[in-house]
C-alpha atoms as a PDB file:
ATOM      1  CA  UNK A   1     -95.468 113.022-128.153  1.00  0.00           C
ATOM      2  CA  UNK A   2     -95.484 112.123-131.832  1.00  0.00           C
ATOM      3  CA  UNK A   3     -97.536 112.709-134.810  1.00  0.00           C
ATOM      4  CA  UNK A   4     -98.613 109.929-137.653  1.00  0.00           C
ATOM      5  CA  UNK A   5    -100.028 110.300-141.191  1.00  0.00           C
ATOM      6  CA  UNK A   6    -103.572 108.725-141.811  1.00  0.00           C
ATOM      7  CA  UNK A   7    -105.268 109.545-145.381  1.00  0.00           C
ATOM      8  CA  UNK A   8    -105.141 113.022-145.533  1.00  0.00           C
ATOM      9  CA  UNK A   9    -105.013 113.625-141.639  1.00  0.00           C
ATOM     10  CA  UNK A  10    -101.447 114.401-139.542  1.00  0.00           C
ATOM     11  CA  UNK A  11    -102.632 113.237-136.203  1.00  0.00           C
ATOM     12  CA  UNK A  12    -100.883 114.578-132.822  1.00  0.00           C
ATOM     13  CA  UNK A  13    -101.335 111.720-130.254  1.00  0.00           C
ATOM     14  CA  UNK A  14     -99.378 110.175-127.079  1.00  0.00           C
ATOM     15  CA  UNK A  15     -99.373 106.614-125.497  1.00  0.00           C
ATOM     16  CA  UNK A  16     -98.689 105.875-122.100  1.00  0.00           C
ATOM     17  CA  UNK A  17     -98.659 103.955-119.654  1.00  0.00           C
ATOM     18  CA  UNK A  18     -98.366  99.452-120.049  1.00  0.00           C
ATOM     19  CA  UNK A  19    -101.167  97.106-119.996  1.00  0.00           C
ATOM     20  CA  UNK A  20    -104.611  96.501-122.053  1.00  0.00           C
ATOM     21  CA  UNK A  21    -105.203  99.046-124.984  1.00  0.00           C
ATOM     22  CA  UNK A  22    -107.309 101.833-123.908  1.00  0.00           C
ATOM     23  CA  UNK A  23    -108.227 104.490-126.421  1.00  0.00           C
ATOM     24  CA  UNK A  24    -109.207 108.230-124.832  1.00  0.00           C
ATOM     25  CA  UNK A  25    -111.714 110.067-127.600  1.00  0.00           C
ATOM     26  CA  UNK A  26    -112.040 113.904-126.922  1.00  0.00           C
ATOM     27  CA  UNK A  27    -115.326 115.907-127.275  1.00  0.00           C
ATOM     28  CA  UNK A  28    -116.377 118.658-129.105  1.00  0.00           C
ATOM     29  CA  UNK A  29    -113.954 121.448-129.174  1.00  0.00           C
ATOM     30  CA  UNK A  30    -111.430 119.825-126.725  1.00  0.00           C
ATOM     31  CA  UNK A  31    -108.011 118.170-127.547  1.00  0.00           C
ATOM     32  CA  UNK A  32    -105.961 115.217-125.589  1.00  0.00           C
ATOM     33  CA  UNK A  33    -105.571 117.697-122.418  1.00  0.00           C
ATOM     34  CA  UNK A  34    -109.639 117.327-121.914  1.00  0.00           C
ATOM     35  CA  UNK A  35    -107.657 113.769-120.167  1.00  0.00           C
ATOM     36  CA  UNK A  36    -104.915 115.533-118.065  1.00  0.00           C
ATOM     37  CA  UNK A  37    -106.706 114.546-114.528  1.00  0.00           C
ATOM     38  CA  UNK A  38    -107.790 111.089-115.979  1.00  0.00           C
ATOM     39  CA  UNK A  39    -104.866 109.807-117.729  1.00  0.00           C
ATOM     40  CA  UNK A  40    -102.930 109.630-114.983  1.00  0.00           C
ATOM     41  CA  UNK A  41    -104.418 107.373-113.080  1.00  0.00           C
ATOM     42  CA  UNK A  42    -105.573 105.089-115.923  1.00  0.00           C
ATOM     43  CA  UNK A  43    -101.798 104.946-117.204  1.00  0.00           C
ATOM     44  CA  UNK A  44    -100.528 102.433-114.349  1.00  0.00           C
ATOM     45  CA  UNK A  45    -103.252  99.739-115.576  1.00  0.00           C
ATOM     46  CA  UNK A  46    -103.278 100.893-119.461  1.00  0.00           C
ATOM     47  CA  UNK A  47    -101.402 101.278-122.495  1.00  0.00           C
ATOM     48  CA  UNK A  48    -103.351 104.251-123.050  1.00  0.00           C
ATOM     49  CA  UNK A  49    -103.634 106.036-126.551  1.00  0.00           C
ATOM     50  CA  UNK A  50    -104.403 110.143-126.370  1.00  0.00           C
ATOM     51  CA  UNK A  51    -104.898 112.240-129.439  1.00  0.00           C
ATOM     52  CA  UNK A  52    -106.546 115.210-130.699  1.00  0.00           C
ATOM     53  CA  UNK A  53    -109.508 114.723-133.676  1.00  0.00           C
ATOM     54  CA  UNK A  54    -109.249 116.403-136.372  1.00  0.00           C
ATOM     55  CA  UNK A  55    -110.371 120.248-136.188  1.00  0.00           C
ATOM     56  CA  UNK A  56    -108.653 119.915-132.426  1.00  0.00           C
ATOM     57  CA  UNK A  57    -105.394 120.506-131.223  1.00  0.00           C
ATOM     58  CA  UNK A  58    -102.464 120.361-133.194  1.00  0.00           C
ATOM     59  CA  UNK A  59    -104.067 117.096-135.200  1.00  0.00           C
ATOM     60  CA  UNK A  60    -104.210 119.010-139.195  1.00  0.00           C
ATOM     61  CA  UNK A  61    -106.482 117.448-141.414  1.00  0.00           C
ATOM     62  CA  UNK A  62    -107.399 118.866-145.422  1.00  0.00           C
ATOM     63  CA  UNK A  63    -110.060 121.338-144.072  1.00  0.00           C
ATOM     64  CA  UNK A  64    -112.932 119.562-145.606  1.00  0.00           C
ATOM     65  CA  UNK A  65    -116.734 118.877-144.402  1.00  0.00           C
ATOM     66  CA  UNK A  66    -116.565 116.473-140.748  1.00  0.00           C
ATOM     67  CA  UNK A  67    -119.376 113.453-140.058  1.00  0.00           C
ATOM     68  CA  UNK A  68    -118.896 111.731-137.164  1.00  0.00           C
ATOM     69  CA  UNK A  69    -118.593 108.881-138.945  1.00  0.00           C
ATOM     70  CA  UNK A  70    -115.541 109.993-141.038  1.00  0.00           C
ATOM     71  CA  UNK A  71    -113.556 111.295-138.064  1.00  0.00           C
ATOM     72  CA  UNK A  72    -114.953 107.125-136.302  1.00  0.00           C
ATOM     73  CA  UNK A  73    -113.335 105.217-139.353  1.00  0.00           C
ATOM     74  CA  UNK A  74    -110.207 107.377-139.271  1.00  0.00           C
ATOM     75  CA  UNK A  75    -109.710 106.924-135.436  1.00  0.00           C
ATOM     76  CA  UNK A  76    -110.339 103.067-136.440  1.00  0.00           C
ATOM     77  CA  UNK A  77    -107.221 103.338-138.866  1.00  0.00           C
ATOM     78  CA  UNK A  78    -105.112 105.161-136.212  1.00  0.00           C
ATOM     79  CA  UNK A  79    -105.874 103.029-133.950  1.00  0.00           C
ATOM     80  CA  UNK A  80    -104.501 100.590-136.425  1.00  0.00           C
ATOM     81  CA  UNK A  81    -101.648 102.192-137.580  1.00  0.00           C
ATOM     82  CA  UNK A  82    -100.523 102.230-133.701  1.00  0.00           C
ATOM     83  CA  UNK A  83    -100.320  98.863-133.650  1.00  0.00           C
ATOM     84  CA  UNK A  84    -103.458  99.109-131.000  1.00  0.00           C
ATOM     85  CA  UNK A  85    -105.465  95.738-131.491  1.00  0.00           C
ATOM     86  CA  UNK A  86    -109.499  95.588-129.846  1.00  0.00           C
ATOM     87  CA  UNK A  87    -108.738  98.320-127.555  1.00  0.00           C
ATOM     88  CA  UNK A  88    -111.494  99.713-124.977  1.00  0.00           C
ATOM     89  CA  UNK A  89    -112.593 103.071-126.282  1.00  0.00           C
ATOM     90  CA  UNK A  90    -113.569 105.699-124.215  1.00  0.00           C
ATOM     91  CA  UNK A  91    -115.296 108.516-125.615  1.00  0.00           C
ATOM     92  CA  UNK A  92    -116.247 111.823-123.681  1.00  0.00           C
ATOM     93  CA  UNK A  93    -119.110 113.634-125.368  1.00  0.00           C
ATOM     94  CA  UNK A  94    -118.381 114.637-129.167  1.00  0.00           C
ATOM     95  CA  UNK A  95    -115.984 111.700-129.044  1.00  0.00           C
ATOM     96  CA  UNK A  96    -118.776 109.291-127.222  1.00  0.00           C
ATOM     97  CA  UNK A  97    -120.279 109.419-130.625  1.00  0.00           C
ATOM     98  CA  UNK A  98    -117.549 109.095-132.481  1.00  0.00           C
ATOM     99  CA  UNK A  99    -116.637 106.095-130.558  1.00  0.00           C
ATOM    100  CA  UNK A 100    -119.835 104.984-131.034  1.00  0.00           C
ATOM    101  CA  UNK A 101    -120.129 105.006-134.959  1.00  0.00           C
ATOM    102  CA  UNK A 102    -116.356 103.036-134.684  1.00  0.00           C
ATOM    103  CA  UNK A 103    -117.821 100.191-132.826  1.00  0.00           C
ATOM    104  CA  UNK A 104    -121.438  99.965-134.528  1.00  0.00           C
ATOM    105  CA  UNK A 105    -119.325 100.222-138.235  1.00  0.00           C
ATOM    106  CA  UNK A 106    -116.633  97.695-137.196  1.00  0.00           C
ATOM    107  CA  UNK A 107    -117.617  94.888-135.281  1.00  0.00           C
ATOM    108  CA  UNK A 108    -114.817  93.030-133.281  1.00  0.00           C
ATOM    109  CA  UNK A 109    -112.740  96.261-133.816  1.00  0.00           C
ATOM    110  CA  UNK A 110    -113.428  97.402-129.923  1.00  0.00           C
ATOM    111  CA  UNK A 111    -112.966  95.162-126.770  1.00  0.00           C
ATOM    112  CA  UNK A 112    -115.942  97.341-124.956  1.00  0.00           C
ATOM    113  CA  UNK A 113    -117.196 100.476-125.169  1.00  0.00           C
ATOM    114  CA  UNK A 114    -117.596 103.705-122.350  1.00  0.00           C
ATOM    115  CA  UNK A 115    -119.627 106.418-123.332  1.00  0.00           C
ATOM    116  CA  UNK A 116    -119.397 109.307-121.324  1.00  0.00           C
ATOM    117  CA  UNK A 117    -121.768 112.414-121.061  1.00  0.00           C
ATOM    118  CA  UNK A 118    -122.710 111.588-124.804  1.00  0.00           C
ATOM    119  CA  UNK A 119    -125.810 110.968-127.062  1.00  0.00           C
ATOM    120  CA  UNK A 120    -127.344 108.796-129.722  1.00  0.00           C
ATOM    121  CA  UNK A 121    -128.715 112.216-131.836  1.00  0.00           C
ATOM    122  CA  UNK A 122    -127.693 115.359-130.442  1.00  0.00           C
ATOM    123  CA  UNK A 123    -130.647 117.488-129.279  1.00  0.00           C
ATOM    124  CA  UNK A 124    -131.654 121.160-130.147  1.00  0.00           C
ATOM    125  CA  UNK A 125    -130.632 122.646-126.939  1.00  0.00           C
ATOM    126  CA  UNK A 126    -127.141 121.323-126.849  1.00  0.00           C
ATOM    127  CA  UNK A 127    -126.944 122.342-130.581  1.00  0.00           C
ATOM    128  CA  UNK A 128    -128.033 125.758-129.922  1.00  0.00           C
ATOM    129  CA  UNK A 129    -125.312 126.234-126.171  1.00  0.00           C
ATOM    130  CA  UNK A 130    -122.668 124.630-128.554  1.00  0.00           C
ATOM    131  CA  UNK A 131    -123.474 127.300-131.519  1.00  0.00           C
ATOM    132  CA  UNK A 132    -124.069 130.165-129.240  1.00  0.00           C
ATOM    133  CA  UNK A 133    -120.283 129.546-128.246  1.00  0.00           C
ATOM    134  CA  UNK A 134    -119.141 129.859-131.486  1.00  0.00           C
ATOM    135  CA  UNK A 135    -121.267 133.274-131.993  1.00  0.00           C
ATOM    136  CA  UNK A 136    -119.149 134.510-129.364  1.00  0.00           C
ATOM    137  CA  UNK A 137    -115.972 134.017-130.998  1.00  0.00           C
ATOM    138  CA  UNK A 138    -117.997 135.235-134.197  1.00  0.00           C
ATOM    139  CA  UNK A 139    -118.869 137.970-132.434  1.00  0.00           C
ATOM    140  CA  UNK A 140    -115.688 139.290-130.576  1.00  0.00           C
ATOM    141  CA  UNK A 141    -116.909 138.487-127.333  1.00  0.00           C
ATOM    142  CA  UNK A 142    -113.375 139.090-124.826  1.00  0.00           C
ATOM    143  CA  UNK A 143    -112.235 135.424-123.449  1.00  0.00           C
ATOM    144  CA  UNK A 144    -112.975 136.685-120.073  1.00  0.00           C
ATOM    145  CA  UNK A 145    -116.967 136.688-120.843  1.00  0.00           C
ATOM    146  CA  UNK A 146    -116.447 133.521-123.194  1.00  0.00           C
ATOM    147  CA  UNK A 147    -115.235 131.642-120.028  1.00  0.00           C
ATOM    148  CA  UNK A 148    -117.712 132.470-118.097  1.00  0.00           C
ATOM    149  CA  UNK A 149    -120.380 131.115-120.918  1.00  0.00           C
ATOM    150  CA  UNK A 150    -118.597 127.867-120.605  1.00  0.00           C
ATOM    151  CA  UNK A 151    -118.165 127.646-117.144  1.00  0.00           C
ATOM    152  CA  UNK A 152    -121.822 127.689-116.622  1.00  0.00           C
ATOM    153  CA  UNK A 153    -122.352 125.816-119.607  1.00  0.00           C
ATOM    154  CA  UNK A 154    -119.770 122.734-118.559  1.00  0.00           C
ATOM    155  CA  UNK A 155    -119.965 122.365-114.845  1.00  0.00           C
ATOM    156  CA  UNK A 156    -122.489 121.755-111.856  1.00  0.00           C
ATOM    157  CA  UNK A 157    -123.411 123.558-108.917  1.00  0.00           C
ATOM    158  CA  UNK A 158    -120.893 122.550-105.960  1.00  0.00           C
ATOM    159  CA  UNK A 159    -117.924 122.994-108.406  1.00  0.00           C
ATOM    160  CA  UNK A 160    -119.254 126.225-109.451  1.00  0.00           C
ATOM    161  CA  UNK A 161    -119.393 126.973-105.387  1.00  0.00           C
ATOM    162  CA  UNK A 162    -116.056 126.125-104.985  1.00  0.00           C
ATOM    163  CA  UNK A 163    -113.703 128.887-105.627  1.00  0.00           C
ATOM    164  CA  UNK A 164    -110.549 127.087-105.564  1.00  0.00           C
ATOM    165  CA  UNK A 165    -111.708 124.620-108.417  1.00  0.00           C
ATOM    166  CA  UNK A 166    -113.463 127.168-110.316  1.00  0.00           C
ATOM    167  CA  UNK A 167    -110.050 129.439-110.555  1.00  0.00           C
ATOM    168  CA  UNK A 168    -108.360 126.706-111.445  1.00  0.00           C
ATOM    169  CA  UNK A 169    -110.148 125.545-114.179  1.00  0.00           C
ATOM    170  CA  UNK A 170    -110.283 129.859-115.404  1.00  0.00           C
ATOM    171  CA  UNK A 171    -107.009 129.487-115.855  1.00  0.00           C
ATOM    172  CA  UNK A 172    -106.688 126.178-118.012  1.00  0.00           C
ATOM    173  CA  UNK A 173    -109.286 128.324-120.293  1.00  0.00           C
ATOM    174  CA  UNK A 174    -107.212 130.932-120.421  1.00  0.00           C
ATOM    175  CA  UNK A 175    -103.958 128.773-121.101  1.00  0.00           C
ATOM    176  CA  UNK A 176    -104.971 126.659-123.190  1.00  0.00           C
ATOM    177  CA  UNK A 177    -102.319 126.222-126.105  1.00  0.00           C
ATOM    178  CA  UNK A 178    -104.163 124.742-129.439  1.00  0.00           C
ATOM    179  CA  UNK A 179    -107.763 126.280-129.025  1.00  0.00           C
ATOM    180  CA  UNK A 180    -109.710 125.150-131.891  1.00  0.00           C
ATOM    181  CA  UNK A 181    -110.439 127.971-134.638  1.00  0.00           C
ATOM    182  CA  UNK A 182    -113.720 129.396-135.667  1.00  0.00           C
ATOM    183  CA  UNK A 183    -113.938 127.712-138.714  1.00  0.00           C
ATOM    184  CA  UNK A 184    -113.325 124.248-137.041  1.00  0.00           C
ATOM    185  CA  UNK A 185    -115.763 124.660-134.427  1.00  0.00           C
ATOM    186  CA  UNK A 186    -117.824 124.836-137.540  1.00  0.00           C
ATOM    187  CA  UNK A 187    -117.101 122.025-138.830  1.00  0.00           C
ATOM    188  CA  UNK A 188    -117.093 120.145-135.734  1.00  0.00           C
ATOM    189  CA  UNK A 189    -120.797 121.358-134.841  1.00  0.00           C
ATOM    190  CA  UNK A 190    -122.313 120.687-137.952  1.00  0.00           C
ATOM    191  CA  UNK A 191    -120.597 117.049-137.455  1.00  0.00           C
ATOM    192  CA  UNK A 192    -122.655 116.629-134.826  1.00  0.00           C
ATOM    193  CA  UNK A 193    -125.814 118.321-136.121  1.00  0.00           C
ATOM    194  CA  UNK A 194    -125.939 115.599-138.416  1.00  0.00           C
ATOM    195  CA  UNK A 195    -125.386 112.530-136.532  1.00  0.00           C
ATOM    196  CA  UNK A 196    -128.302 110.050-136.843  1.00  0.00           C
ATOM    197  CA  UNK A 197    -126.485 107.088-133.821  1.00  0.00           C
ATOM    198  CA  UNK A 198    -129.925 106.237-132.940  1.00  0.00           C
ATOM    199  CA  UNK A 199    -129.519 104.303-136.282  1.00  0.00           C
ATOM    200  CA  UNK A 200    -125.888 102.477-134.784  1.00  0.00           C
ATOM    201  CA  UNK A 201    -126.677 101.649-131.092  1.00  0.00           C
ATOM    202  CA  UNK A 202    -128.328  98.398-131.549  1.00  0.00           C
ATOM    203  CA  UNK A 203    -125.522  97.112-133.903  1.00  0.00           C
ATOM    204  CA  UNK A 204    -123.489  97.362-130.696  1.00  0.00           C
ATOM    205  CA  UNK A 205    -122.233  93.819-129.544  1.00  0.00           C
ATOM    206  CA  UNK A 206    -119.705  94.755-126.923  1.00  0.00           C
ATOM    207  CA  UNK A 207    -119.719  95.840-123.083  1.00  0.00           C
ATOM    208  CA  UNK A 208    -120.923  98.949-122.832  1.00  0.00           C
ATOM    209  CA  UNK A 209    -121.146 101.665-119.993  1.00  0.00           C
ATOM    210  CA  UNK A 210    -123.085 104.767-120.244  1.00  0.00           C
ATOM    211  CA  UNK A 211    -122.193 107.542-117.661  1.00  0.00           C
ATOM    212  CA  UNK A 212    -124.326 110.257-117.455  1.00  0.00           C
ATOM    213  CA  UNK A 213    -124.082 113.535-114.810  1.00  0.00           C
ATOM    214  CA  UNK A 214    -127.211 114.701-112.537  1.00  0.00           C
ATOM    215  CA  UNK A 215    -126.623 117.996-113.628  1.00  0.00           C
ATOM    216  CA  UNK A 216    -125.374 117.544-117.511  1.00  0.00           C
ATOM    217  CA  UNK A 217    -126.974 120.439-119.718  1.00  0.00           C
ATOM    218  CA  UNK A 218    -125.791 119.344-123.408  1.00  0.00           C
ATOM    219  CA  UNK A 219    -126.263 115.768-123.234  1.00  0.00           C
ATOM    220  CA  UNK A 220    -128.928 115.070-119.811  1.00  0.00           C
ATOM    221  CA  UNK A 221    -129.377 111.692-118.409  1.00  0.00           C
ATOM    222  CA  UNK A 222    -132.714 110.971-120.456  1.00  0.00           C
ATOM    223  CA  UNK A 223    -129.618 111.139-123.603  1.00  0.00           C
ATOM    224  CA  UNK A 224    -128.300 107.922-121.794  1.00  0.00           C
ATOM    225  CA  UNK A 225    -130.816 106.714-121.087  1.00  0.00           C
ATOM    226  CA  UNK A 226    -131.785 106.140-124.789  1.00  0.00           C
ATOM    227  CA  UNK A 227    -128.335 105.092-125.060  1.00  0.00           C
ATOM    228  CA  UNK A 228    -128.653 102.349-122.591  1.00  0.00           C
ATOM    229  CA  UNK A 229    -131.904 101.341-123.726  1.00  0.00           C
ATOM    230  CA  UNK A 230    -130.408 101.018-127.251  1.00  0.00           C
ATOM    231  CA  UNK A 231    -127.358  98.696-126.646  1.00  0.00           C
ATOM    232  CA  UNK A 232    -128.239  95.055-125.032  1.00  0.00           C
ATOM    233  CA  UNK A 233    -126.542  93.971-122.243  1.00  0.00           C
ATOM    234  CA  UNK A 234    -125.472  97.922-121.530  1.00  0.00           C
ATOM    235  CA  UNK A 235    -124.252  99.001-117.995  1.00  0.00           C
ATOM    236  CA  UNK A 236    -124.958 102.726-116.600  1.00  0.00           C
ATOM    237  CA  UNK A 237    -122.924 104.806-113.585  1.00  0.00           C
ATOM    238  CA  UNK A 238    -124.829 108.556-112.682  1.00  0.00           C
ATOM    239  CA  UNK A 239    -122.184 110.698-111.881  1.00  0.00           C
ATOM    240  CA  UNK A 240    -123.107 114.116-109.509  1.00  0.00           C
ATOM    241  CA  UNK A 241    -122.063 117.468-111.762  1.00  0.00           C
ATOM    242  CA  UNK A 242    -122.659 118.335-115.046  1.00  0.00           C
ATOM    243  CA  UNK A 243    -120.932 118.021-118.731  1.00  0.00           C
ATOM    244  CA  UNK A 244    -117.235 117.316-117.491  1.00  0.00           C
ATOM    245  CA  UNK A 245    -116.353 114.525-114.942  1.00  0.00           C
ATOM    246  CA  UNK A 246    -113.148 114.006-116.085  1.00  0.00           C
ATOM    247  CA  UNK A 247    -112.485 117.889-114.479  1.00  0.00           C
ATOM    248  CA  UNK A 248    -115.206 117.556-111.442  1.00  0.00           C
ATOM    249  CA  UNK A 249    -114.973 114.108-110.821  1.00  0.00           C
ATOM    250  CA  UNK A 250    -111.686 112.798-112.183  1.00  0.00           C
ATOM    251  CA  UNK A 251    -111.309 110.087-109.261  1.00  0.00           C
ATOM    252  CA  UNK A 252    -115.069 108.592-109.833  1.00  0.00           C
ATOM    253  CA  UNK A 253    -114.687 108.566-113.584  1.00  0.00           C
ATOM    254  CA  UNK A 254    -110.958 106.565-113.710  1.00  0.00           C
ATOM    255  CA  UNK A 255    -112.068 104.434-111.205  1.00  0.00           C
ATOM    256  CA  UNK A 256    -115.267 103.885-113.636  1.00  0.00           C
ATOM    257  CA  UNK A 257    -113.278 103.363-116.552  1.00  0.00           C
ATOM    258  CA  UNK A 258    -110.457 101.088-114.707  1.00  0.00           C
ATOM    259  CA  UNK A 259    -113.018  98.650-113.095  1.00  0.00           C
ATOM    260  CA  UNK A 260    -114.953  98.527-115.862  1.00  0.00           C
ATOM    261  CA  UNK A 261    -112.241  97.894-118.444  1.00  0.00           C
ATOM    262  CA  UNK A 262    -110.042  95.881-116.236  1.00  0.00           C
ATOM    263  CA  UNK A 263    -112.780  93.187-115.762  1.00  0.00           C
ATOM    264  CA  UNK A 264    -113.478  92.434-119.744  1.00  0.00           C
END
């Protein structure tokens, strides 16, 4: 657990594990712990580099406007300033793109490239579930109602069926220590309102896999599709479940991510 200085950023990020660089980016509204059933398992084959974006976790930045491709060329100069040379980046929704932009802006920077549950240009309906969230914390809404928003927002059927699971993941809601504030929530979805990667995919020159989920709301498997079609060369995996595999299907996805780094 450690924290670093980059521009006017004081990142909070953790390495683990030995091995080939692998580089875990978080989505929209999530910190490192959006990783706790993945890292894990990745760790024995991986040095493996968490951290929380800025507006996320306890990662303080100045407060200013965020593009995607701001918070992609400071990752690239943590990354950096870890010592971390043509790492694999993995990048779960939010932080698909933003791993994105970093390999499309810096060629030879990346080793390959996963992109999970993201998008080239973020459509209208995830833009409107994403800022009906924050309306809710605008709005007073109790947690209690707020989780259940997100639990139907961020998971699939058969978890949603399974009581056990469901509690479980209740309770890491209600738990969960460095919540992002209103105002960077903001910040984070007007980011993402603005991101034009339709314009970076074919500048992509490294392995890529796109994972998509059956059941994905915010970004649906036509969103990979376009990414796949996009990026030559580009492999894809269809997960079952919706928005989060990395909390439905946390086997599948490190397995995903091993084999598919492992082998570059």
């Amino acid at each position: 657990m450690a924290k670093i200085e980059i521009g006017e950023t004081t990142y909070y990020y953790e390495l683990r594990g030995a091995g080939p660089p692998l580089v875990l980016v978080s989505g929209f509204g999530a910190d490192h712990l959006t990783w706790r059933e993945i890292s894990p398992r990745l760790a024995g084959r991986f040095r493996v580099l968490l951290f929380d974006n800025p507006a996320s976790g306890r990662t303080r930045d100045g407060g200013g406007e965020l593009t995607v491709e701001g918070m992609a060329e400071s990752t690239a100069a943590l990354i950096e300033g870890l010592g971390m040379e043509r790492p694999v980046l993995a990048g779960h929704s939010m932080g698909g793109s933003i791993a994105l932009a970093l390999t499309a802006r810096r060629p030879g920077s990346a080793a390959g490239l996963v992109l999970v549950n993201s998008a080239a240009r973020w459509g209208r309906r995830a833009l409107a579930a994403l800022e009906g969230v924050i309306r809710s914390l605008e709005t007073g809404m109790d947690l209690k109602s707020r989780i259940d928003i997100l639990m139907n927002l961020l998971f699939g059927r058969e978890f949603l069926s399974d009581p056990v699971r469901e509690a479980k993941m209740r309770a890491l809601f209600l738990e969960e220590p460095h919540p992002s504030s209103l105002a960077d929530l903001k910040r984070q979805h007007r980011a993402l309102a603005r991101f034009a990667g339709e314009k970076l995919i074919g500048r992509i020159v490294v392995p890529t896999l796109v994972v998509s989920a059956a059941e994905d709301i915010l970004a649906p498997p036509e969103d990979a599709a376009r990414l796949a079609a996009g990026i030559p060369g580009s492999r894809t995996l269809r997960l079952p479940g919706g928005h989060v595999p990395q909390f439905e299907h946390p086997e599948l996805l490190a397995e995903a991510i091993a084999d598919f780094a492992g082998n570059l």
